[in-house]
C-alpha atoms as a PDB file:
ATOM      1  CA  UNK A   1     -10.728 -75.096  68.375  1.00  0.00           C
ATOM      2  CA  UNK A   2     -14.418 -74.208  68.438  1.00  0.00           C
ATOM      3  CA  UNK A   3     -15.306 -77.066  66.624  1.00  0.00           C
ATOM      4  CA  UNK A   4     -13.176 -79.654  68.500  1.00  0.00           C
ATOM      5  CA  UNK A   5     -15.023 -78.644  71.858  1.00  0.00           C
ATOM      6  CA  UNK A   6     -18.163 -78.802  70.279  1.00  0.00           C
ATOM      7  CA  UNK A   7     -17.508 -82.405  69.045  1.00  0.00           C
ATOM      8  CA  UNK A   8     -16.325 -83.309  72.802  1.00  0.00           C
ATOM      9  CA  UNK A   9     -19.424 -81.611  74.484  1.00  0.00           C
ATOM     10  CA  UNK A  10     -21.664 -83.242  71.385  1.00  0.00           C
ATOM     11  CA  UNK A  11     -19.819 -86.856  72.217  1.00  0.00           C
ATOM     12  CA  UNK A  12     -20.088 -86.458  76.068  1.00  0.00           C
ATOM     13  CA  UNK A  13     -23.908 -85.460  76.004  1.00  0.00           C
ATOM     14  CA  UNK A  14     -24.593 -87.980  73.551  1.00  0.00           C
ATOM     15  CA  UNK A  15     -22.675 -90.902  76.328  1.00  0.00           C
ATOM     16  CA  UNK A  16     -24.864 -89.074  78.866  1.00  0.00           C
ATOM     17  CA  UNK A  17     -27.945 -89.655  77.113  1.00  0.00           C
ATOM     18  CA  UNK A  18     -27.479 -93.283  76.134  1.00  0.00           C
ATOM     19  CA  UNK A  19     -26.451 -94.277  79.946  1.00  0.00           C
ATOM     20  CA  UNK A  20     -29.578 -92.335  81.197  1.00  0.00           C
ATOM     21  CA  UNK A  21     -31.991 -94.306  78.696  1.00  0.00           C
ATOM     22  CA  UNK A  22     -29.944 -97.342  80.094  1.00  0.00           C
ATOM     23  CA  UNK A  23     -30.268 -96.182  83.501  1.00  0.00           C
ATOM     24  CA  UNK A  24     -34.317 -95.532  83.186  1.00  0.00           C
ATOM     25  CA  UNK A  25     -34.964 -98.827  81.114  1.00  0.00           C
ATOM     26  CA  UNK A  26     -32.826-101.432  83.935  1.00  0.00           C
ATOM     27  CA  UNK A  27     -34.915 -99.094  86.152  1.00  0.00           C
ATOM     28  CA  UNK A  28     -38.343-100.218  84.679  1.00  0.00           C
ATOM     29  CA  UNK A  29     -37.538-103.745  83.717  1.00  0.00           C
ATOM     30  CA  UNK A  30     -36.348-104.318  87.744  1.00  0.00           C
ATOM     31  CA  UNK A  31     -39.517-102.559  88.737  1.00  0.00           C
ATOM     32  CA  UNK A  32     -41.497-104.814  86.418  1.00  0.00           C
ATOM     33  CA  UNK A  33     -39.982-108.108  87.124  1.00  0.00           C
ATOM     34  CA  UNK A  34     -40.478-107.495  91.037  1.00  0.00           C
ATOM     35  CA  UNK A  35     -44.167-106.512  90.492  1.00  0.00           C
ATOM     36  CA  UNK A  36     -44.714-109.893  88.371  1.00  0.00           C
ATOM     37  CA  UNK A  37     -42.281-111.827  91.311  1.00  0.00           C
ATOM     38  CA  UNK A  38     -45.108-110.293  93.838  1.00  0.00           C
ATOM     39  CA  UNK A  39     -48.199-111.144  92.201  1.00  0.00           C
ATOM     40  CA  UNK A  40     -47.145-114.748  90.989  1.00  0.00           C
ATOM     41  CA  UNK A  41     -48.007-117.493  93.552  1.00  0.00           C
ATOM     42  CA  UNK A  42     -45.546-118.690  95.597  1.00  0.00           C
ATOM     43  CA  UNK A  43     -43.776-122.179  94.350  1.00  0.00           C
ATOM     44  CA  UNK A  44     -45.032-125.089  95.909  1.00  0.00           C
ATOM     45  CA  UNK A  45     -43.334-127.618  97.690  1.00  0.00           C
ATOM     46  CA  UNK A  46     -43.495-131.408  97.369  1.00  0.00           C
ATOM     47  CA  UNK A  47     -45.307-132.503 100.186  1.00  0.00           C
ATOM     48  CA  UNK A  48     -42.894-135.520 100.396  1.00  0.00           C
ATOM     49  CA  UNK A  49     -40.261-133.123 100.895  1.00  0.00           C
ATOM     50  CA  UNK A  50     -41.459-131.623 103.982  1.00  0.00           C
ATOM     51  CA  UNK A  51     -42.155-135.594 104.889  1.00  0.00           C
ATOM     52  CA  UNK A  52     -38.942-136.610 104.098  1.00  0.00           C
ATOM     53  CA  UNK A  53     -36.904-133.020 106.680  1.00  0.00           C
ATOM     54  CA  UNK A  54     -39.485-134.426 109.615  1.00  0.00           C
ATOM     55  CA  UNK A  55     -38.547-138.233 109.331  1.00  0.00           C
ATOM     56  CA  UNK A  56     -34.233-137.036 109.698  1.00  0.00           C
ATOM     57  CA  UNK A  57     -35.107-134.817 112.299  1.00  0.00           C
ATOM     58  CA  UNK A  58     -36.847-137.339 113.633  1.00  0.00           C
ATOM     59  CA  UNK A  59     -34.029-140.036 113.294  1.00  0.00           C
ATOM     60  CA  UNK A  60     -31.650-137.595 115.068  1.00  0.00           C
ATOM     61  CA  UNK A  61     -33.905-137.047 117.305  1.00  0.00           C
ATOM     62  CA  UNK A  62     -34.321-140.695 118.264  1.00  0.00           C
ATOM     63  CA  UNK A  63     -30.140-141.298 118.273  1.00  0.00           C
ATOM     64  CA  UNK A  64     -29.603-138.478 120.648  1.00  0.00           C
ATOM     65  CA  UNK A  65     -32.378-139.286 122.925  1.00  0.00           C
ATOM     66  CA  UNK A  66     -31.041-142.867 123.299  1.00  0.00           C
ATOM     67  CA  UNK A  67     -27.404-141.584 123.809  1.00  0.00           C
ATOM     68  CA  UNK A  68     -28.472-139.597 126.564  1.00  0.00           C
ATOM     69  CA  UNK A  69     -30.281-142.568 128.160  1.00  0.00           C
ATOM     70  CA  UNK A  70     -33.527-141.600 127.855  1.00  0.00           C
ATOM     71  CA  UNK A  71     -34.542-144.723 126.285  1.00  0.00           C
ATOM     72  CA  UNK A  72     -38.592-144.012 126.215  1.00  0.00           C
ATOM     73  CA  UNK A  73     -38.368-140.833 124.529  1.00  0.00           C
ATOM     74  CA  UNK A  74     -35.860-142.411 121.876  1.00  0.00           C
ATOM     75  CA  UNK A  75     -38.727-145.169 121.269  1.00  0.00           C
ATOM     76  CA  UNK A  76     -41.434-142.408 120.829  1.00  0.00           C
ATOM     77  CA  UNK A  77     -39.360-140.262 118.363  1.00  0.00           C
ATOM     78  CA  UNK A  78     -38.260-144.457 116.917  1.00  0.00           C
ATOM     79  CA  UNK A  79     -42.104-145.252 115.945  1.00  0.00           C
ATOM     80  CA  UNK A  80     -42.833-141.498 114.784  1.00  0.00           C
ATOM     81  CA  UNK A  81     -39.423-142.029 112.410  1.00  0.00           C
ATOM     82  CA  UNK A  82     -40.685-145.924 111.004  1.00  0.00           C
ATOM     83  CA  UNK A  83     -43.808-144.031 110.447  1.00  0.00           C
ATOM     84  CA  UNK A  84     -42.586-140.968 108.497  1.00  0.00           C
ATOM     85  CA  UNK A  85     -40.766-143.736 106.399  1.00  0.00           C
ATOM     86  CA  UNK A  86     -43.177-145.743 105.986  1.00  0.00           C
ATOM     87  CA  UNK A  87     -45.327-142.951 104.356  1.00  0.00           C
ATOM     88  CA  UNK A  88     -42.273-141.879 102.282  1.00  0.00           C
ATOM     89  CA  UNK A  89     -42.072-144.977 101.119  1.00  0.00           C
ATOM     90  CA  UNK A  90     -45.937-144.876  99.807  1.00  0.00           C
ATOM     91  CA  UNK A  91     -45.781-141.750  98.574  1.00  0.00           C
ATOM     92  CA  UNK A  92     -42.247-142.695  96.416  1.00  0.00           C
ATOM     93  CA  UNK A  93     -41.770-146.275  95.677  1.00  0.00           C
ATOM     94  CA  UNK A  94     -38.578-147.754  95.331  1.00  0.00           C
ATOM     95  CA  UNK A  95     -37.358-144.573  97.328  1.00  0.00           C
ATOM     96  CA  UNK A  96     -36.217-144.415 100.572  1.00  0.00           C
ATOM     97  CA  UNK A  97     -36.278-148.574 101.465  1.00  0.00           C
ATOM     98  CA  UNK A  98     -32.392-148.050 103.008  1.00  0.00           C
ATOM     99  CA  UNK A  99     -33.829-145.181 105.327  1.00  0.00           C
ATOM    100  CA  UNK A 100     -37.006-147.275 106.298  1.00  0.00           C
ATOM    101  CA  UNK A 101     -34.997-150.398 106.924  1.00  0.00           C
ATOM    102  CA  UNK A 102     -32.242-148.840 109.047  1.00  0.00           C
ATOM    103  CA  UNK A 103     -35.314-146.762 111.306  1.00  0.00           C
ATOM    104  CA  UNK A 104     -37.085-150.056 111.486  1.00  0.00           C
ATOM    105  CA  UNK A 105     -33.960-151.752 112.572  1.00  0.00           C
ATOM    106  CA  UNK A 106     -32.702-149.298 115.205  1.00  0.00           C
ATOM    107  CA  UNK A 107     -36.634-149.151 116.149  1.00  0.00           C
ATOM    108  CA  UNK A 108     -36.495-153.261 117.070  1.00  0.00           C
ATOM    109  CA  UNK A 109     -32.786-152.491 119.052  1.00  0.00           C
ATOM    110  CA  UNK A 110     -35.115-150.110 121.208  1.00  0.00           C
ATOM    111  CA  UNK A 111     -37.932-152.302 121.691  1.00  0.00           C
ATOM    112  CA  UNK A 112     -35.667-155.098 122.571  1.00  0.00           C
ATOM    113  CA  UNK A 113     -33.812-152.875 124.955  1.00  0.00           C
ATOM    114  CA  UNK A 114     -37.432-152.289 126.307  1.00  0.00           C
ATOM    115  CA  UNK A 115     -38.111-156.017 126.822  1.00  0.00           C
ATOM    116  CA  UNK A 116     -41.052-155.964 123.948  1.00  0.00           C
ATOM    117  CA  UNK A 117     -39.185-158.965 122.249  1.00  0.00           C
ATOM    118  CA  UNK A 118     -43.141-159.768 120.089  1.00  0.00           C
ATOM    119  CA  UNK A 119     -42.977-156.253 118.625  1.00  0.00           C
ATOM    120  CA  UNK A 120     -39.072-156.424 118.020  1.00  0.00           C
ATOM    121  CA  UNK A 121     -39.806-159.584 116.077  1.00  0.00           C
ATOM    122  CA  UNK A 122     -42.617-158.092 114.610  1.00  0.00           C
ATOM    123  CA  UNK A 123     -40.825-155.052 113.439  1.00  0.00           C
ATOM    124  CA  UNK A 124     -37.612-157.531 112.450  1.00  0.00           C
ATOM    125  CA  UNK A 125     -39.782-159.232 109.905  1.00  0.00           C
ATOM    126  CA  UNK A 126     -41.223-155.869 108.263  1.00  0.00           C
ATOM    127  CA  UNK A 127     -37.418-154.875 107.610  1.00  0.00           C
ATOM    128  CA  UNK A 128     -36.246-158.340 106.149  1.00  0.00           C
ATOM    129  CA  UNK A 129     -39.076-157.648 104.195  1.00  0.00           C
ATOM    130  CA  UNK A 130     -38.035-154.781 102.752  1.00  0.00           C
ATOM    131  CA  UNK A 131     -35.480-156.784 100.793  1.00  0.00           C
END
């Protein structure tokens, strides 16, 4: 009986000591990997990307401006979205000539709205040439 315990006890301090060295080396390794996480510099982001959020926001901007009437403002945020495209469209060719052609087009709709029929015509031919 004695020696049946003492293989139990023997067995059950032995799993002790193999989940505490477990334990203390998960320990480390997460306190490693968090110091390394802290001193690495922080990703960086594609500048186009940032480019790319500001000309949507920019496009919703414009559509609910003009559904609330408030036609000036929508041509404002309309230029600052052709703009954002245009860049975009620099920065990436062959990217992004759908976007720039549909911000171009709703840009002339708000310019003609406006009365500025030259610049709609103007901005017209810039999106046909897109094609």
């Amino acid at each position: 009986m004695d020696e049946l315990l003492h293989k139990l006890v023997s067995a059950v301090l032995t799993g002790a000591l193999i989940a505490l060295v477990g334990y203390l080396s998960v320990s480390v390794r997460r306190r490693r990997v968090a110091r390394e996480e802290a001193a690495a510099p922080a990703p960086v982001e594609d500048p186009t990307q940032a480019l790319l959020r500001q000309a949507r926001q920019l496009d919703a901007d414009r559509d609910e401006l003009a559904a609330r009437g408030r036609e000036s403002e929508a041509l404002g945020r309309a230029g600052e979205a052709a703009d954002a495209w245009r860049a975009l469209t620099r920065a990436r060719p062959g990217r992004f000539q759908a976007e720039r052609r549909a911000a171009l087009g709703r840009l002339s709709e708000l310019l003609d709205a406006r009365g500025q029929d030259q610049q709609a015509a103007q901005v017209r031919r810039e999106a046909a040439g897109l094609s």
